[in-house]
PDB file of N, CA and C in Angstrom:
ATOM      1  N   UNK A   1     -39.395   8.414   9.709  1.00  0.00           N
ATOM      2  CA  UNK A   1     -38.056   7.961   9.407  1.00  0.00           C
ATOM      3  C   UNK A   1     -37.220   8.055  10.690  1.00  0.00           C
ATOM      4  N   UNK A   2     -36.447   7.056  10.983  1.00  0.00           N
ATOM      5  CA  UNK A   2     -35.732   7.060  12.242  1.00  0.00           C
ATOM      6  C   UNK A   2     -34.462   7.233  12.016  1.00  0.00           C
ATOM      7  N   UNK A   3     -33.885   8.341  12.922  1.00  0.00           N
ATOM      8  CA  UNK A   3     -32.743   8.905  12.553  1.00  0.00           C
ATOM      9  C   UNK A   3     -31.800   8.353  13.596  1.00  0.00           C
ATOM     10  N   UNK A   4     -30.463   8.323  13.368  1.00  0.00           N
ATOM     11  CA  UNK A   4     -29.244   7.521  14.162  1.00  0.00           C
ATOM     12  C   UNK A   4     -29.025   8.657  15.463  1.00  0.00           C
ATOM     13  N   UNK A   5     -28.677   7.930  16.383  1.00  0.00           N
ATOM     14  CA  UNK A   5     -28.056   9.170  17.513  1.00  0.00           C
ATOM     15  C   UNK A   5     -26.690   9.385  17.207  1.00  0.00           C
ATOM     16  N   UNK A   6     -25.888  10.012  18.136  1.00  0.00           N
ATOM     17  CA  UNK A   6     -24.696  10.680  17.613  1.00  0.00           C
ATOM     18  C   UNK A   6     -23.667   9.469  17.673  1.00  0.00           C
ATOM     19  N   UNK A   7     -24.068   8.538  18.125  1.00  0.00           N
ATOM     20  CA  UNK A   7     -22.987   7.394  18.328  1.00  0.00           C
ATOM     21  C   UNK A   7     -23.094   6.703  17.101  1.00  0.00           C
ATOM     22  N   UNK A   8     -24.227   6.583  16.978  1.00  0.00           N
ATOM     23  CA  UNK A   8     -24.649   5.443  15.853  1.00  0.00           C
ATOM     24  C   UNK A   8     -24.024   6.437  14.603  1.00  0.00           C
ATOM     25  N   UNK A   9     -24.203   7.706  14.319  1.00  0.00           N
ATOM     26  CA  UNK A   9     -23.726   8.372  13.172  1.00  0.00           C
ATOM     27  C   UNK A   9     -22.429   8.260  12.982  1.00  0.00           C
ATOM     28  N   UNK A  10     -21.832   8.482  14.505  1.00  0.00           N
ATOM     29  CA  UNK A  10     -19.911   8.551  13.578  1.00  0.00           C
ATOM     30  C   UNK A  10     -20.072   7.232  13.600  1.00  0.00           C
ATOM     31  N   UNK A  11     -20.277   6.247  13.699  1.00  0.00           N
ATOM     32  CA  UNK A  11     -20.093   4.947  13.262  1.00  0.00           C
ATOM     33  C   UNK A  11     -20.597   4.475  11.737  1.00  0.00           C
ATOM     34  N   UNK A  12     -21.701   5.216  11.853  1.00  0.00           N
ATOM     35  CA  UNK A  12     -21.862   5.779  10.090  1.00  0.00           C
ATOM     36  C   UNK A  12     -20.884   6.587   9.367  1.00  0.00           C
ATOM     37  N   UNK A  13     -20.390   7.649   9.804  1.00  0.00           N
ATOM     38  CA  UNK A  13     -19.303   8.138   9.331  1.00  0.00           C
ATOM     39  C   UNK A  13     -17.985   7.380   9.263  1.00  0.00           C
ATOM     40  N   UNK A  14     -17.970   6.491   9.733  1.00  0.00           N
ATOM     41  CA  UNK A  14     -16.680   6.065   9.737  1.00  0.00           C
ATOM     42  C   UNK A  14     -16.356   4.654   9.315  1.00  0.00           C
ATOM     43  N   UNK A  15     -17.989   4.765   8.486  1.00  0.00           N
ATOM     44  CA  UNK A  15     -18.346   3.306   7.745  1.00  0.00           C
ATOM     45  C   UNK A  15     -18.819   2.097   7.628  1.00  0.00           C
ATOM     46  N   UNK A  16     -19.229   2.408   9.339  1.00  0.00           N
ATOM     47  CA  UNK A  16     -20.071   0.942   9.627  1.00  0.00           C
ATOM     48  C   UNK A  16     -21.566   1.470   9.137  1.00  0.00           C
ATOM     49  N   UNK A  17     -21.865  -0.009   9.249  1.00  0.00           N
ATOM     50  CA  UNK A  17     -22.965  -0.280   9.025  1.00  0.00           C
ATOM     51  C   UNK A  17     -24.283  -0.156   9.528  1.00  0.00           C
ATOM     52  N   UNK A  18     -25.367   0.672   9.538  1.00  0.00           N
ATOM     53  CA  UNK A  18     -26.254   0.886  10.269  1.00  0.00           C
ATOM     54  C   UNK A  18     -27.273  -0.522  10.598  1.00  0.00           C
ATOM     55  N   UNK A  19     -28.199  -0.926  11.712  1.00  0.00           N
ATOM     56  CA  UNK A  19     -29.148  -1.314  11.556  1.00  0.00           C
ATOM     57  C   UNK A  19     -30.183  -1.411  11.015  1.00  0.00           C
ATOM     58  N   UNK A  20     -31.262  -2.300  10.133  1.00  0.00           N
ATOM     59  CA  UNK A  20     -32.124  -2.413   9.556  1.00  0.00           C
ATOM     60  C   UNK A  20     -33.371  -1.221   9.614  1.00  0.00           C
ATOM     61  N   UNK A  21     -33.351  -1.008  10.992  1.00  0.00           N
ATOM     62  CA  UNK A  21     -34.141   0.319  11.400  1.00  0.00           C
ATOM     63  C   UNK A  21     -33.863   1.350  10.942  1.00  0.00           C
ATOM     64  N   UNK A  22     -32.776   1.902  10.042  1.00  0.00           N
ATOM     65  CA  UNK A  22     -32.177   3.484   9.634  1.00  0.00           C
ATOM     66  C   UNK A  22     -32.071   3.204   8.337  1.00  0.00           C
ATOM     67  N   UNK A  23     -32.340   1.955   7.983  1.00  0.00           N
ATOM     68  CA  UNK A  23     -32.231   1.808   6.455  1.00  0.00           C
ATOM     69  C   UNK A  23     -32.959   2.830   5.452  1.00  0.00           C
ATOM     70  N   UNK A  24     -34.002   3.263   5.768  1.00  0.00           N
ATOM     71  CA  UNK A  24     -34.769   4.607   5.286  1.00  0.00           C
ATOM     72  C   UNK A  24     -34.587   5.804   5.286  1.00  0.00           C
ATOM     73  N   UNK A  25     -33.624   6.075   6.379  1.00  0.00           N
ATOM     74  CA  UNK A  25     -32.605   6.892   6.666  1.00  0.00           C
ATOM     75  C   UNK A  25     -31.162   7.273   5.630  1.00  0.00           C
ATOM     76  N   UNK A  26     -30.413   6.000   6.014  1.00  0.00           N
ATOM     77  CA  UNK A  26     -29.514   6.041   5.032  1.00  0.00           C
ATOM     78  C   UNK A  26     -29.908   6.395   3.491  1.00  0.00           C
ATOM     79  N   UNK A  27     -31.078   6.022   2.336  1.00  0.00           N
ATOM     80  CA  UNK A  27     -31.385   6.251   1.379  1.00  0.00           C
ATOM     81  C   UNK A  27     -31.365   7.597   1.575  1.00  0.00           C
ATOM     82  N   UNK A  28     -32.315   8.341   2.182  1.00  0.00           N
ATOM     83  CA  UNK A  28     -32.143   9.520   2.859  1.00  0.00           C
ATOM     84  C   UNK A  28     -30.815  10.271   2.514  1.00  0.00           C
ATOM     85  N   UNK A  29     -30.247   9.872   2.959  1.00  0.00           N
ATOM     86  CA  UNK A  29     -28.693  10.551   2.969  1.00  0.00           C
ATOM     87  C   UNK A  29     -28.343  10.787   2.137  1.00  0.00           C
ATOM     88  N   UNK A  30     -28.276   9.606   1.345  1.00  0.00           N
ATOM     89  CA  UNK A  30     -27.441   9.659   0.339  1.00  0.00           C
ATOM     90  C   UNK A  30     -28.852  10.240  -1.465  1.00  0.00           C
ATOM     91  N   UNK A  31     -29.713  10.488  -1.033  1.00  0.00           N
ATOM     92  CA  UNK A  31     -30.230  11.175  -2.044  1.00  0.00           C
ATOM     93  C   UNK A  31     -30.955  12.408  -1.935  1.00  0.00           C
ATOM     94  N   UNK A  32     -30.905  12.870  -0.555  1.00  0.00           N
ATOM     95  CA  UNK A  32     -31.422  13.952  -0.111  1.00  0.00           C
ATOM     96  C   UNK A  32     -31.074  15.092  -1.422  1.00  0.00           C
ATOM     97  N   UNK A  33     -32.142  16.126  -1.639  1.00  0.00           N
ATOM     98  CA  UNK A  33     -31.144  17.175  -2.195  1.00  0.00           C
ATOM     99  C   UNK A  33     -30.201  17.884  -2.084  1.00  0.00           C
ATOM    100  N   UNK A  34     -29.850  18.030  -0.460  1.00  0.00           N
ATOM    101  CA  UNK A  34     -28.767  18.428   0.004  1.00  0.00           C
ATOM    102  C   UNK A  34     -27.796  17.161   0.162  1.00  0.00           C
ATOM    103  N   UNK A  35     -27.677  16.257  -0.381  1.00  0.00           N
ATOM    104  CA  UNK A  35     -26.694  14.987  -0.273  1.00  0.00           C
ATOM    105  C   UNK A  35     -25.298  15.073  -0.229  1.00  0.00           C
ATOM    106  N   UNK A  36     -24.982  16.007  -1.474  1.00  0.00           N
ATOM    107  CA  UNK A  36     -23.586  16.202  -1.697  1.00  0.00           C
ATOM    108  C   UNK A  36     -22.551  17.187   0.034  1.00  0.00           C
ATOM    109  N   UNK A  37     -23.695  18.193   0.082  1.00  0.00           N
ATOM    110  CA  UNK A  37     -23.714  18.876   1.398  1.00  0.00           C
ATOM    111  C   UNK A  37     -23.606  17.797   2.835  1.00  0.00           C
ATOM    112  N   UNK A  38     -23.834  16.673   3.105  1.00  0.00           N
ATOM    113  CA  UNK A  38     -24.328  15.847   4.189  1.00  0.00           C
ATOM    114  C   UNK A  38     -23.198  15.222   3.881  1.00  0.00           C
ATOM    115  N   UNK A  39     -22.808  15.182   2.608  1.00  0.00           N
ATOM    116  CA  UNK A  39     -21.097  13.718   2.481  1.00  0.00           C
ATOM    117  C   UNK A  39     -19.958  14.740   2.961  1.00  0.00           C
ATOM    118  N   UNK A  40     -20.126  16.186   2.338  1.00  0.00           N
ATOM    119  CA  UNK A  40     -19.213  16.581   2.966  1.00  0.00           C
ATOM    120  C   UNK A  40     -19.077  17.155   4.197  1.00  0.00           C
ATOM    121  N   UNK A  41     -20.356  17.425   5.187  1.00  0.00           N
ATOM    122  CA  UNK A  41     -20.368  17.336   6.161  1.00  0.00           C
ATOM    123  C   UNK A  41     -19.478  16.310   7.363  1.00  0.00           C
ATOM    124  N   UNK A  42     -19.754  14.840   6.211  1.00  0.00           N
ATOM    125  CA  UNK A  42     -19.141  13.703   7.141  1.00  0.00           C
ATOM    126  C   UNK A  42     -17.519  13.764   6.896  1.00  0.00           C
ATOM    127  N   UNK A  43     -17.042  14.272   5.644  1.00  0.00           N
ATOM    128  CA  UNK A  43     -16.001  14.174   5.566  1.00  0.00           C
ATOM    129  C   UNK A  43     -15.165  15.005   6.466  1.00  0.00           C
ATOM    130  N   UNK A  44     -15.654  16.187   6.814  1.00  0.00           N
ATOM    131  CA  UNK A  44     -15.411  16.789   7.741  1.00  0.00           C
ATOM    132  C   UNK A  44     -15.234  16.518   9.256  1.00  0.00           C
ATOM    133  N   UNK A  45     -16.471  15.932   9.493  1.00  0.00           N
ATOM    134  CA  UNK A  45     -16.461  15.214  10.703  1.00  0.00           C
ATOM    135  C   UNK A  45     -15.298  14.406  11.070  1.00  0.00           C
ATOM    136  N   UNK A  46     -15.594  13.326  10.052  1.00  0.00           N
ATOM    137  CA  UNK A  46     -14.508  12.212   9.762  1.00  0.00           C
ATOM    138  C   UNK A  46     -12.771  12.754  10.110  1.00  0.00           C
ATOM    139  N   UNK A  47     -12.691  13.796   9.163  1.00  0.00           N
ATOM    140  CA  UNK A  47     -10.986  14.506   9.328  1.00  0.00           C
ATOM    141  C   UNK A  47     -10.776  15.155  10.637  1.00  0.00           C
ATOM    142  N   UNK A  48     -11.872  16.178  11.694  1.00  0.00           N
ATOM    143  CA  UNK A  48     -11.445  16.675  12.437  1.00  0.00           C
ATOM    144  C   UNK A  48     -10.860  16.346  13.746  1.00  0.00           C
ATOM    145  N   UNK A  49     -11.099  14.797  14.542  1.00  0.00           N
ATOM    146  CA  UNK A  49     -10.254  14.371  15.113  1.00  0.00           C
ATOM    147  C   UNK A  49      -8.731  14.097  14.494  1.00  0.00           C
ATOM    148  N   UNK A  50      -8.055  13.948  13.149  1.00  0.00           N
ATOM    149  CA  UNK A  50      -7.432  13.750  13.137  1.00  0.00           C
ATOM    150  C   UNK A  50      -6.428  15.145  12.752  1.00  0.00           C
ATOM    151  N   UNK A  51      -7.447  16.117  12.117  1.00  0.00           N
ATOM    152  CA  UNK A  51      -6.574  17.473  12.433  1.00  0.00           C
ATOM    153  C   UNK A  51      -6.209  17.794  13.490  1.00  0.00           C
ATOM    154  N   UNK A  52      -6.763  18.056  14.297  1.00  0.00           N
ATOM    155  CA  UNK A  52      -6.874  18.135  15.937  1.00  0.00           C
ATOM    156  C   UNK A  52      -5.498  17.651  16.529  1.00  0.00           C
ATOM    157  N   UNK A  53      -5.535  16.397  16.259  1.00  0.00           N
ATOM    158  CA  UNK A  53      -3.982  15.636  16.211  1.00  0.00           C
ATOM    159  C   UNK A  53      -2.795  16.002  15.595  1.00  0.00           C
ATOM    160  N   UNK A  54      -3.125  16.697  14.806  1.00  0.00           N
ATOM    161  CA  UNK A  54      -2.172  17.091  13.863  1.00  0.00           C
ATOM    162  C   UNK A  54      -1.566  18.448  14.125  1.00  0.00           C
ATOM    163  N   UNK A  55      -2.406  19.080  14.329  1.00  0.00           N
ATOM    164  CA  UNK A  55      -2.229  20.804  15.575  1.00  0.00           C
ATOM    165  C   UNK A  55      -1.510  20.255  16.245  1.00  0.00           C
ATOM    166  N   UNK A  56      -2.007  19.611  17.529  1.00  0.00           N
ATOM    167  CA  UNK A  56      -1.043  19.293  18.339  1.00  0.00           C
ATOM    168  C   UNK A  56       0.260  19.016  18.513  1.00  0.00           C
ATOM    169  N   UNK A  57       0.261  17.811  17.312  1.00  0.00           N
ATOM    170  CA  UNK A  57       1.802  17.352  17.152  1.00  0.00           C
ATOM    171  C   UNK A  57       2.829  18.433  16.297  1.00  0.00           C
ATOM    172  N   UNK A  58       2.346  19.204  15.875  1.00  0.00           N
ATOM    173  CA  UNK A  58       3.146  20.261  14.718  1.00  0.00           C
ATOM    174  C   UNK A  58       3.096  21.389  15.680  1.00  0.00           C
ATOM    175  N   UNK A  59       2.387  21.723  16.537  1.00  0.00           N
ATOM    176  CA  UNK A  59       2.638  22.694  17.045  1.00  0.00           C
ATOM    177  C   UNK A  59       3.505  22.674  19.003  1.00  0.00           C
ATOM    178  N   UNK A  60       3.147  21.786  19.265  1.00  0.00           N
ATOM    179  CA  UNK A  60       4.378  20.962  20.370  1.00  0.00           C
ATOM    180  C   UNK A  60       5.126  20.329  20.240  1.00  0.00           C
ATOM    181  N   UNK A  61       5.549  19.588  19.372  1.00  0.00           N
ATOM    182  CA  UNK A  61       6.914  18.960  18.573  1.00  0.00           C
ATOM    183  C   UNK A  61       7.874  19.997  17.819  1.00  0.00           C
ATOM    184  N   UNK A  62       7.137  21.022  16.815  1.00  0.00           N
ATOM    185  CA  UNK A  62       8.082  21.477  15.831  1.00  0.00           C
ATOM    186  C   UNK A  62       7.952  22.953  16.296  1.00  0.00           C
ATOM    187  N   UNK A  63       8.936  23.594  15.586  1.00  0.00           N
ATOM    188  CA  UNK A  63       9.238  25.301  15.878  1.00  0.00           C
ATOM    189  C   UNK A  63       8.196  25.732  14.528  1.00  0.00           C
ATOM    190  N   UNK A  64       7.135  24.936  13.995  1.00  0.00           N
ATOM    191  CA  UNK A  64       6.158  25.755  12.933  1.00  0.00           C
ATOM    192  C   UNK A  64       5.593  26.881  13.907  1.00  0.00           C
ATOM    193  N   UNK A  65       5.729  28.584  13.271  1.00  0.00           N
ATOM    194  CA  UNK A  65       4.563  29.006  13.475  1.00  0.00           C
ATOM    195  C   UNK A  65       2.869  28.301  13.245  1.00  0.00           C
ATOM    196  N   UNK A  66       2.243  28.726  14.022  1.00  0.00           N
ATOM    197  CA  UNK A  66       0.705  28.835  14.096  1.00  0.00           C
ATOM    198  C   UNK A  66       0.299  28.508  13.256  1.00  0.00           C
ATOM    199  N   UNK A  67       0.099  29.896  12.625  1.00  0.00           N
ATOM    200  CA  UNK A  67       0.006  30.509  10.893  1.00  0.00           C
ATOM    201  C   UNK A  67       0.157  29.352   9.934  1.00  0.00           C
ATOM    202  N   UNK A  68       1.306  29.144   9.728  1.00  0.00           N
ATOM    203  CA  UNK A  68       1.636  28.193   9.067  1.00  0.00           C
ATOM    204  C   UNK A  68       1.020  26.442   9.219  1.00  0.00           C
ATOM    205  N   UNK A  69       0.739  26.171  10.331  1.00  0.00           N
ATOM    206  CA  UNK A  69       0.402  25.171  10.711  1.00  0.00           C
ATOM    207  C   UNK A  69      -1.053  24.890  10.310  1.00  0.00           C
ATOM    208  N   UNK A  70      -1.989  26.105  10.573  1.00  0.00           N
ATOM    209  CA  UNK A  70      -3.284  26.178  10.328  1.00  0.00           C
ATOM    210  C   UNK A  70      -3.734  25.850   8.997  1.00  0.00           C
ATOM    211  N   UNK A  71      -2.479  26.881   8.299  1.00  0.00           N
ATOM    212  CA  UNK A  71      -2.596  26.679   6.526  1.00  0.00           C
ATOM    213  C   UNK A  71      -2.547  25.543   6.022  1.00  0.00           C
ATOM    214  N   UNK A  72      -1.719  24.760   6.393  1.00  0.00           N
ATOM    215  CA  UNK A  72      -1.297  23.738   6.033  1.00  0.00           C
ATOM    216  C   UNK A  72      -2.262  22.378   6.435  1.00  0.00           C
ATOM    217  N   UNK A  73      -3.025  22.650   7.393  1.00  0.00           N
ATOM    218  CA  UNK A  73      -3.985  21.772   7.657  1.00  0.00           C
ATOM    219  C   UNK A  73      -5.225  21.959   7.138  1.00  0.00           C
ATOM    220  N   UNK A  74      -5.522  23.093   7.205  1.00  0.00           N
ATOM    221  CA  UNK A  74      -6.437  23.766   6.182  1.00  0.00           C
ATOM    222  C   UNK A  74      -6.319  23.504   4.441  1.00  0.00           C
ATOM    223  N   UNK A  75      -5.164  23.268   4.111  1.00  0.00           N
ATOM    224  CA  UNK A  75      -4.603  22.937   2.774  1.00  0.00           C
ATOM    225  C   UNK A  75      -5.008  21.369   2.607  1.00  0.00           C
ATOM    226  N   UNK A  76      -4.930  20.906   3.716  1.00  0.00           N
ATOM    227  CA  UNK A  76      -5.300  19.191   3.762  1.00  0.00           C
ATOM    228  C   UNK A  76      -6.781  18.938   3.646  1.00  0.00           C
ATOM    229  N   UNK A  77      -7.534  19.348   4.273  1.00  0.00           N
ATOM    230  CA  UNK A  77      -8.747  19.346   4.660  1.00  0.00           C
ATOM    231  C   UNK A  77      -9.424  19.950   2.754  1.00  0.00           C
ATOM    232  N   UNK A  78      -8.920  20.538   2.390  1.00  0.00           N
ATOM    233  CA  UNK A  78      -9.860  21.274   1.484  1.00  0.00           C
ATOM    234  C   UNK A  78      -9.257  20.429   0.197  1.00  0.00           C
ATOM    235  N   UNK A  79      -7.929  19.994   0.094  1.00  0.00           N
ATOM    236  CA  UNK A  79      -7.665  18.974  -0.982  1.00  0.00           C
ATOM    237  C   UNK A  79      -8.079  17.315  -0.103  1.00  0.00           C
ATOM    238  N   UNK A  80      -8.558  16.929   0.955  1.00  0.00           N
ATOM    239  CA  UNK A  80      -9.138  15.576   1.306  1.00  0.00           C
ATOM    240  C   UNK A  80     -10.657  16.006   0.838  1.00  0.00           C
ATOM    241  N   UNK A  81     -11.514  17.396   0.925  1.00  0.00           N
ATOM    242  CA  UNK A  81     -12.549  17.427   0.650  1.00  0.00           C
ATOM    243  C   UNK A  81     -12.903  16.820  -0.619  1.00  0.00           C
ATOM    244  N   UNK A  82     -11.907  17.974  -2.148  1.00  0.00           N
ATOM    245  CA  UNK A  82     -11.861  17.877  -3.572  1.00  0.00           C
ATOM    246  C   UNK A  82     -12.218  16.331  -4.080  1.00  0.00           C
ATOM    247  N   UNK A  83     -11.005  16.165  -2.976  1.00  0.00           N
ATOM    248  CA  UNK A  83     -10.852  14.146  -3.722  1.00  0.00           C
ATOM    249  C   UNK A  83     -12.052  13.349  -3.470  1.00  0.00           C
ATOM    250  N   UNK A  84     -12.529  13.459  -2.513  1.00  0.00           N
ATOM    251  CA  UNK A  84     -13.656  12.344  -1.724  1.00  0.00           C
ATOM    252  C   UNK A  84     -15.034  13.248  -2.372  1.00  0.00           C
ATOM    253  N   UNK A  85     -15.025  14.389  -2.432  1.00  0.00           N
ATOM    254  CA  UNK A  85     -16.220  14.998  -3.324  1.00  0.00           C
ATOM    255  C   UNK A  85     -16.580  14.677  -4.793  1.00  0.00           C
ATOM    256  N   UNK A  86     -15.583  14.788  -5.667  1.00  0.00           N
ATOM    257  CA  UNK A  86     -15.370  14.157  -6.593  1.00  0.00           C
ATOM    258  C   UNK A  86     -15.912  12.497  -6.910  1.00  0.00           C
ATOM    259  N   UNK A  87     -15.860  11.857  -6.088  1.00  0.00           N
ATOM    260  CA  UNK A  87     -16.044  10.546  -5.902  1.00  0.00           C
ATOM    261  C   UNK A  87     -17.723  10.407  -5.309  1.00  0.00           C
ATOM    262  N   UNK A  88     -17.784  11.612  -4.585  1.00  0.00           N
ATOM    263  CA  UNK A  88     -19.258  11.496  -4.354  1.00  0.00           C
ATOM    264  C   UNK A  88     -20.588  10.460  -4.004  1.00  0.00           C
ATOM    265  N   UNK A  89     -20.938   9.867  -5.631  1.00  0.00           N
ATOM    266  CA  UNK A  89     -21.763   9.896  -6.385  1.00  0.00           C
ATOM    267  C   UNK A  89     -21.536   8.308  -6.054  1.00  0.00           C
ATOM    268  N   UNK A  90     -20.006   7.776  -6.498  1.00  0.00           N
ATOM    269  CA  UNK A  90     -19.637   6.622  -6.085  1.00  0.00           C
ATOM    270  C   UNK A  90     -19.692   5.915  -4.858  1.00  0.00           C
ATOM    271  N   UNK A  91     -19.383   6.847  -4.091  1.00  0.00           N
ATOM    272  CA  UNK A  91     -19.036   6.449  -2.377  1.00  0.00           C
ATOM    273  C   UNK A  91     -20.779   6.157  -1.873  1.00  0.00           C
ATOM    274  N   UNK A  92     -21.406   7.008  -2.611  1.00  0.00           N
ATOM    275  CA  UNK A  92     -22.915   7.071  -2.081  1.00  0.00           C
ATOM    276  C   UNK A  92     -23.482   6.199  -2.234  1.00  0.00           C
ATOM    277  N   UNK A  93     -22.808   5.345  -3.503  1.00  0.00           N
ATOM    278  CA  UNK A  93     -23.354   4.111  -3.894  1.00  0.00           C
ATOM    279  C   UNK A  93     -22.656   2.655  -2.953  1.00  0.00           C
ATOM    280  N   UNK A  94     -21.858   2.638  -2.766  1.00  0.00           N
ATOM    281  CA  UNK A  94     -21.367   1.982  -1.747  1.00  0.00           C
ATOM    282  C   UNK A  94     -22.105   1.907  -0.893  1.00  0.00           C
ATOM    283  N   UNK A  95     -22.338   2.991   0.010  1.00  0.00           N
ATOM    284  CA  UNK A  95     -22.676   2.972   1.128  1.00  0.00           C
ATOM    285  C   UNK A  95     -23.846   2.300   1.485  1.00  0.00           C
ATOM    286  N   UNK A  96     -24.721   2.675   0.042  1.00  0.00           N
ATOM    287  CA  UNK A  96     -26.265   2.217   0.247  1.00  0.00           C
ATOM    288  C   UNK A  96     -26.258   0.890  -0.634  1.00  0.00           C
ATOM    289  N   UNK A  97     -25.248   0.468  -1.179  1.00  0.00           N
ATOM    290  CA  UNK A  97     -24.863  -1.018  -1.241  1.00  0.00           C
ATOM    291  C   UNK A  97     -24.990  -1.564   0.015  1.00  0.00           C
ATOM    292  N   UNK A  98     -23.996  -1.343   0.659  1.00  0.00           N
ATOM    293  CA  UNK A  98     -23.685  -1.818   2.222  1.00  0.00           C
ATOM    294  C   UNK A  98     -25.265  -1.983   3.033  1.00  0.00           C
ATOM    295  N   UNK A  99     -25.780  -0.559   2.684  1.00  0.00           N
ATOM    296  CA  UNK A  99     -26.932  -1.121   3.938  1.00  0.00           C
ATOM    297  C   UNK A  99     -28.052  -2.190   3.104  1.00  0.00           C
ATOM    298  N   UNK A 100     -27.877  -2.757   1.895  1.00  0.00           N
ATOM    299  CA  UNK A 100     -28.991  -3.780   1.325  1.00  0.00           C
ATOM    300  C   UNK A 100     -29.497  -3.433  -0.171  1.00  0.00           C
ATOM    301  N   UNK A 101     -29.110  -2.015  -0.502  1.00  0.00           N
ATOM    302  CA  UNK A 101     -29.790  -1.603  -1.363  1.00  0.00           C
ATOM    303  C   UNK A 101     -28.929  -2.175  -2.754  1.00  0.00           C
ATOM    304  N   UNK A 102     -29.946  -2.252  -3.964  1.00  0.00           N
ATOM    305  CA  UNK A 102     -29.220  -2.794  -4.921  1.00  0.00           C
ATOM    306  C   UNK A 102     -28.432  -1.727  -5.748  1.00  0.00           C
ATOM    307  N   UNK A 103     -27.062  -2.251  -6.336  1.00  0.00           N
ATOM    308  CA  UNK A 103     -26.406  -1.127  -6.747  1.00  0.00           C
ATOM    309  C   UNK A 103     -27.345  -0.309  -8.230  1.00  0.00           C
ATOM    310  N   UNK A 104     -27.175   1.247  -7.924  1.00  0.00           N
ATOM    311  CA  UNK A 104     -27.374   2.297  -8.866  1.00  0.00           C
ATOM    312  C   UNK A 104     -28.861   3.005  -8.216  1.00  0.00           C
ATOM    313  N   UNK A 105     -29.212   2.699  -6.932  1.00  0.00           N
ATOM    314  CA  UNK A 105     -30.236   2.918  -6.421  1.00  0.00           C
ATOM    315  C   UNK A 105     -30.590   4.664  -6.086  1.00  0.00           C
ATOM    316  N   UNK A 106     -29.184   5.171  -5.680  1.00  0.00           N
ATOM    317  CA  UNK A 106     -28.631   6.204  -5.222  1.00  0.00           C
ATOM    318  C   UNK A 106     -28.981   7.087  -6.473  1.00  0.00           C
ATOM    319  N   UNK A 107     -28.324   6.997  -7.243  1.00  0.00           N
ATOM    320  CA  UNK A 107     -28.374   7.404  -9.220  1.00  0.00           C
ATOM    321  C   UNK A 107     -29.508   7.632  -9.504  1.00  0.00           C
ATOM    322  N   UNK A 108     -30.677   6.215  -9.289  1.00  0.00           N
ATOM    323  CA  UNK A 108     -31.650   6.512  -9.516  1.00  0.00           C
ATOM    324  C   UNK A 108     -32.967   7.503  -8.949  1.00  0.00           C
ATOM    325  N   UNK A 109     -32.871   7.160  -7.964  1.00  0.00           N
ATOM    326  CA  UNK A 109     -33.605   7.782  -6.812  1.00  0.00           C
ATOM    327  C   UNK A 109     -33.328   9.249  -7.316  1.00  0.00           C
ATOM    328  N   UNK A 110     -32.376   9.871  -7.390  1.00  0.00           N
ATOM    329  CA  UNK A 110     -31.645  11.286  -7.522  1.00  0.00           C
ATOM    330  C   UNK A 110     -32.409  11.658  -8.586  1.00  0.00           C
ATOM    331  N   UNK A 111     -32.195  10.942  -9.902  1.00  0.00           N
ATOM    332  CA  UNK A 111     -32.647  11.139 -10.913  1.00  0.00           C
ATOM    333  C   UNK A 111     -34.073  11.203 -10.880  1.00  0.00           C
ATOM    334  N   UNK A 112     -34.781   9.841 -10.233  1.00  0.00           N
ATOM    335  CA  UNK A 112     -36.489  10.294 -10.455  1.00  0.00           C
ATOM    336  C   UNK A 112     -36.889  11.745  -9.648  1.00  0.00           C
ATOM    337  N   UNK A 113     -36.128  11.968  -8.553  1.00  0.00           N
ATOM    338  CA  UNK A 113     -36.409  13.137  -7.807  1.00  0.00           C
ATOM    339  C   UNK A 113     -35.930  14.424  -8.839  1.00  0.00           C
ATOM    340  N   UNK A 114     -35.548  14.086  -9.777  1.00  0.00           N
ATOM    341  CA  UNK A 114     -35.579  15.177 -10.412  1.00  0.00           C
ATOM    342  C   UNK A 114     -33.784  16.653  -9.988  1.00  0.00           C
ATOM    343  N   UNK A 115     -33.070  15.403  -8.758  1.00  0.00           N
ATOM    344  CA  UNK A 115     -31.541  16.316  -8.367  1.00  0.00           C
ATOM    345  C   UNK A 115     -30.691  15.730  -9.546  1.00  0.00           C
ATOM    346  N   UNK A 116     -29.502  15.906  -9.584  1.00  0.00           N
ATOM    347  CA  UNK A 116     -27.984  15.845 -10.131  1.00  0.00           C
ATOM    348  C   UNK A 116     -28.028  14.287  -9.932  1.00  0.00           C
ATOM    349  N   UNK A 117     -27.881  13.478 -10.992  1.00  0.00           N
ATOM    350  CA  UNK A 117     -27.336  12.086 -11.002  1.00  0.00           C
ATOM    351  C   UNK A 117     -26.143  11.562 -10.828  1.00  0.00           C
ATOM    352  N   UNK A 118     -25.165  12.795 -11.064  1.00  0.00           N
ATOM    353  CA  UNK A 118     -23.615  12.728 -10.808  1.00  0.00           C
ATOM    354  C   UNK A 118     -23.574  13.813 -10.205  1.00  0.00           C
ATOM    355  N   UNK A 119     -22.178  13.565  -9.433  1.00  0.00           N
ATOM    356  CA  UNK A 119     -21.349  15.099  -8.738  1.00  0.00           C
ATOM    357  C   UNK A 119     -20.200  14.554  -9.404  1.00  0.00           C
ATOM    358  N   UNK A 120     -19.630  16.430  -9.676  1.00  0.00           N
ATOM    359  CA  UNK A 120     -19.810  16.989 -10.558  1.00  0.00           C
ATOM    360  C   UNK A 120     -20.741  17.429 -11.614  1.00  0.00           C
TER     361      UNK A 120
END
């Protein structure tokens, strides 16, 4: 199975579309048993340039303590996790829409493997 380099991944993370070559890959992803673990991995990924940004500007623009700033981004990050986790199951299906696969493939796959057919 051929796996993406780090370029090709945040470009996966961030929704493009892989090449025909990672297509075995992507299924991969999105039904691995650790799957739910790997989406929120990306979601993570995905948010931390823009926390990063967000430190910055709150903490050289405004008189926020630190403390406060951290929380509060930290408060973002863990309610952007909830929402997009929740959805999971859906997004996974998308995705492996996108690279060719026919929809409910994700569902299924999960299911013959014997993991969680939904998250939650």
């Amino acid at each position: 199975m051929k796996r993406p380099g780090p370029v090709r991944w945040l470009h996966y993370v961030y929704g493009g579309r892989l090449p025909e070559a990672y297509r075995e890959w992507v299924l991969h992803d999105a039904t691995a048993k650790t799957w739910v673990l790997r989406f929120a991995f990306r979601i993570f990924a995905e948010a931390l340039p823009w926390l990063v940004a967000a430190y910055l500007v709150l903490t050289l623009l405004t008189p926020l303590p630190v403390p406060v700033v951290l929380l509060a981004l930290l408060l973002s990050l863990l309610l952007s996790l909830f929402l997009t986790v929740t959805s999971a199951d859906e997004l996974a299906e998308v995705r492996l829409t996108k690279h060719g696969f026919p929809p409910g493939t994700g569902k299924a796959v999960r299911k013959r493997r014997g993991g969680a057919s939904t998250w939650p």
